[in-house]
Protein backbone atom coordinates (compact mmCIF):
# COMPACT_ATOMS: atom_id res chain seq x y z
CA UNK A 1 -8.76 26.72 0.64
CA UNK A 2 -10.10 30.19 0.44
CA UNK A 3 -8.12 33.38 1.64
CA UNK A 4 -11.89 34.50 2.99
CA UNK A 5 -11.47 32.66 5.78
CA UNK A 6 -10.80 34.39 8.96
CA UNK A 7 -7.31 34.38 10.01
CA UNK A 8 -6.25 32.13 13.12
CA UNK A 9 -4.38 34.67 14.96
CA UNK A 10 -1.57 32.14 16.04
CA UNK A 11 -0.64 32.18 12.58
CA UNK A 12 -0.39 36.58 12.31
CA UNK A 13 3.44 36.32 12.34
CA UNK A 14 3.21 34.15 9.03
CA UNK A 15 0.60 36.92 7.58
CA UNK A 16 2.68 39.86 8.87
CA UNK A 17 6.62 38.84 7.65
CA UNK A 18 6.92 40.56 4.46
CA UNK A 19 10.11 41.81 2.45
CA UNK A 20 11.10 44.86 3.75
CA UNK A 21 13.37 46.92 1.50
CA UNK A 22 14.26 50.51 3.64
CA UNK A 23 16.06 49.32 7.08
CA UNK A 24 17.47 50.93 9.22
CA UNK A 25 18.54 51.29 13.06
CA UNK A 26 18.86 49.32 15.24
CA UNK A 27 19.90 46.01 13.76
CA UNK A 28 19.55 42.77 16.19
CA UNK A 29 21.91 42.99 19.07
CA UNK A 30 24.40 40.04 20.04
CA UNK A 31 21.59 38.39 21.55
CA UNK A 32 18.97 38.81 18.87
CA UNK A 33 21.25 37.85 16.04
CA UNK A 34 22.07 34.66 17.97
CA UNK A 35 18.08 34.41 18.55
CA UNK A 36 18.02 34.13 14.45
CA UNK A 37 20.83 32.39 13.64
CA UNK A 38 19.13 29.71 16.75
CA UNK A 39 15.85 30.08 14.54
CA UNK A 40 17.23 29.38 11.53
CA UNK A 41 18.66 26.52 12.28
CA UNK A 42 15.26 24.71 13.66
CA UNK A 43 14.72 24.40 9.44
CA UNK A 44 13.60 21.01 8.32
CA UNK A 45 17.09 18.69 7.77
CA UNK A 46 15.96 15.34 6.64
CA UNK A 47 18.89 13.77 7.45
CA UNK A 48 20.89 15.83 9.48
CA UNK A 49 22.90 17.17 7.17
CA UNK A 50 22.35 21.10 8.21
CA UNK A 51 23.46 22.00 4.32
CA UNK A 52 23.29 26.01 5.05
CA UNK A 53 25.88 28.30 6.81
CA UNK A 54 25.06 31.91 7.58
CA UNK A 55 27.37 34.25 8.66
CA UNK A 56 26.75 37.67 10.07
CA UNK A 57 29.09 40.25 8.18
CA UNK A 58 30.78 42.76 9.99
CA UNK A 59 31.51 46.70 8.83
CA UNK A 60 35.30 45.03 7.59
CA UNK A 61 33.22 42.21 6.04
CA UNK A 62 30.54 44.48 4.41
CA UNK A 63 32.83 46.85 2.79
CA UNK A 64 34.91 43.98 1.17
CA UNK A 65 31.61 42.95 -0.40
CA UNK A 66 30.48 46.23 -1.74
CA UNK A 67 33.89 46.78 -2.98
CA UNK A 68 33.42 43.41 -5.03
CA UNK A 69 29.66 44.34 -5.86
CA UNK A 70 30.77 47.59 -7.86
CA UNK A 71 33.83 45.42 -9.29
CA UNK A 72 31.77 42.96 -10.57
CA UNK A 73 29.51 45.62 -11.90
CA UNK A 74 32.71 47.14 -14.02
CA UNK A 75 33.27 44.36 -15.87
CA UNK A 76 29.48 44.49 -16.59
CA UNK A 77 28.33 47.85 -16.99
CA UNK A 78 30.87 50.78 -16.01
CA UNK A 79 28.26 53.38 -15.41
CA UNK A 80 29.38 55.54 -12.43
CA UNK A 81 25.53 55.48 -11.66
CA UNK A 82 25.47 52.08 -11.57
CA UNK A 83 28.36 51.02 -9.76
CA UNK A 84 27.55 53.32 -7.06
CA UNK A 85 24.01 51.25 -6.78
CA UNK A 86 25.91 48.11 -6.54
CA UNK A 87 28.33 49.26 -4.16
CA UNK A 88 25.50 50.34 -1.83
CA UNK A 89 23.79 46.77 -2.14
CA UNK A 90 25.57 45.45 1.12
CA UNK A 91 25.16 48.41 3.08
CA UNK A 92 21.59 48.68 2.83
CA UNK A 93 20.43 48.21 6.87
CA UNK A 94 22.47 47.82 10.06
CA UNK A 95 22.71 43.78 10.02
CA UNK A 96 23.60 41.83 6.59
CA UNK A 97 23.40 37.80 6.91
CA UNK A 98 25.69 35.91 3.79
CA UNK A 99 23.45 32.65 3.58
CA UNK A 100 25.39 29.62 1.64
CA UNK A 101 23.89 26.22 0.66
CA UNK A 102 26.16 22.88 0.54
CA UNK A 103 24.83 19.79 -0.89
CA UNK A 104 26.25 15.93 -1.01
CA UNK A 105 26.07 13.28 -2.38
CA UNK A 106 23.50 11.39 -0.49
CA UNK A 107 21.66 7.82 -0.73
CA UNK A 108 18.46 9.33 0.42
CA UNK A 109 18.62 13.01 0.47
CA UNK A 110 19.01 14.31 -2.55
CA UNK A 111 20.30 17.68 -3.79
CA UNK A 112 17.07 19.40 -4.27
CA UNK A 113 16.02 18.69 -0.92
CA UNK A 114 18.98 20.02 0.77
CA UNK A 115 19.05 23.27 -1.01
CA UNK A 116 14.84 23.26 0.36
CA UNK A 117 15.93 23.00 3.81
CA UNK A 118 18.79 25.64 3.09
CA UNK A 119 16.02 28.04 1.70
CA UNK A 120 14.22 27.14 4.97
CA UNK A 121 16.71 27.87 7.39
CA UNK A 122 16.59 31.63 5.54
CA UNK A 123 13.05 31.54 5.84
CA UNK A 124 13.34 31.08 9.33
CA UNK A 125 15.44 33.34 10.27
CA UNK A 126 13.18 36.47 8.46
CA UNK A 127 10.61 34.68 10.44
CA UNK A 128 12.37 34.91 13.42
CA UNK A 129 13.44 38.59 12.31
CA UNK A 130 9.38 39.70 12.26
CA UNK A 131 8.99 38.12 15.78
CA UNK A 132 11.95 40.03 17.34
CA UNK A 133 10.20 43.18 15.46
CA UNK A 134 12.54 43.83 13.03
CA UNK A 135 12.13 43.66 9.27
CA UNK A 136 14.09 42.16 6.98
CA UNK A 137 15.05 41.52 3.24
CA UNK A 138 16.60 38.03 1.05
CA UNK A 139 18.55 39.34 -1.58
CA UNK A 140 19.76 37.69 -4.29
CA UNK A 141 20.87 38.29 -7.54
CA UNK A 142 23.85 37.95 -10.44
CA UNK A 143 26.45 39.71 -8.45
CA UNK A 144 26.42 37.13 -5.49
CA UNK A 145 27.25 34.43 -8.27
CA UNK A 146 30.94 36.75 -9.20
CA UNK A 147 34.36 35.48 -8.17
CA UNK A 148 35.08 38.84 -6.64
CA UNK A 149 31.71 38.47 -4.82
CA UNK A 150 32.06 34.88 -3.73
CA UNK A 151 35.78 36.21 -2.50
CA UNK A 152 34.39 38.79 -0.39
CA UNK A 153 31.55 36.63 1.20
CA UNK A 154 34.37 33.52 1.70
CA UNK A 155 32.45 31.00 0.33
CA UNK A 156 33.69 27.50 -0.41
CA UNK A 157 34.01 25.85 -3.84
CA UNK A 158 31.58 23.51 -2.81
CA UNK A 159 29.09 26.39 -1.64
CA UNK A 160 26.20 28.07 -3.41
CA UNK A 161 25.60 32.04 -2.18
CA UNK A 162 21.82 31.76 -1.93
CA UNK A 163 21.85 35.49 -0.81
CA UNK A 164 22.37 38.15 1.80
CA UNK A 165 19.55 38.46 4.55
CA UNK A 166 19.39 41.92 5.69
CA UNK A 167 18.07 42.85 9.09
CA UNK A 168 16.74 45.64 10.90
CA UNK A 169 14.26 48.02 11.95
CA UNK A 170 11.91 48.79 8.78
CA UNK A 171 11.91 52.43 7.64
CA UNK A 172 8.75 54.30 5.80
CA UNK A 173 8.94 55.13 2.28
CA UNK A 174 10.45 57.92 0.87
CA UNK A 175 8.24 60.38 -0.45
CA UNK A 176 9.03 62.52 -3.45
């Protein structure tokens, strides 16, 4: 299939969502957040199992993670520089989305395909995010895999931290 091809313009929101680092105000009111979380949750589920949970954080919530984000980054790396970057991690934009994957044991779903329709139901919701006209950002990385972190976000024993979603309305660059 060639990417010449002219694009079918019931498709632009696909084109148009892209990973948008620099967010800022507003964030998705009461009724746009539960317009994502709604979106999210149309992901694929082959059997029903709905193996994802998101949870909008609140200011309380956020500051307990970064808190744990420039903990964790002690114990790695004490730099003031760089514990001050990972404390500012969950307070980049005005709406941050912990997203958590579950899987079971399952005769004929297995594990790999629930974390795919956990990945979905993210995908969905930054879907849903460009429709509403905001921008948005998956983040991932080592620190969401901590104790403290894991702590912070409440996630199970059974639950994976596939990231934090954050949402709002997208910000130029910075020029230097």
């Amino acid at each position: 299939m060639s990417r010449e091809r002219a694009l079918d313009p019931r498709l632009q929101l696909l084109h148009d969502r892209r990973t948008v680092s620099r967010l800022g105000d507003p964030g998705p009111d009461g009724d746009a957040l539960a317009a994502l979380l709604a979106a999210a949750d149309t992901a694929p589920d082959h059997g029903r199992l709905h193996p994802w949970r998101l949870v909008p954080l609140d200011a309380a919530d956020r500051a307990a993670v970064s808190t744990a984000y420039a903990h964790a980054q002690r114990t790695r790396d004490d730099r003031d520089d760089l514990v001050e970057r990972a404390a500012s991690k969950p307070l980049r934009g005005p709406c941050v989305i912990a997203a958590f994957a579950r899987t079971v044991d399952h005769p004929t779903v297995p594990a790999w395909e629930q974390l795919a329709a956990a990945a979905a139901a993210v995908q969905n919701l930054c879907l849903a995010a460009t429709a509403l006209g905001f921008g948005s950002a998956w983040r991932t990385g080592w620190y969401v895999e901590t104790p403290e972190v894991r702590a912070a976000l409440g996630a199970a024993d059974d639950e994976q931290v596939i990231g934090l979603v954050h949402v709002g309305t997208p910000r130029p660059p910075t020029t230097a």
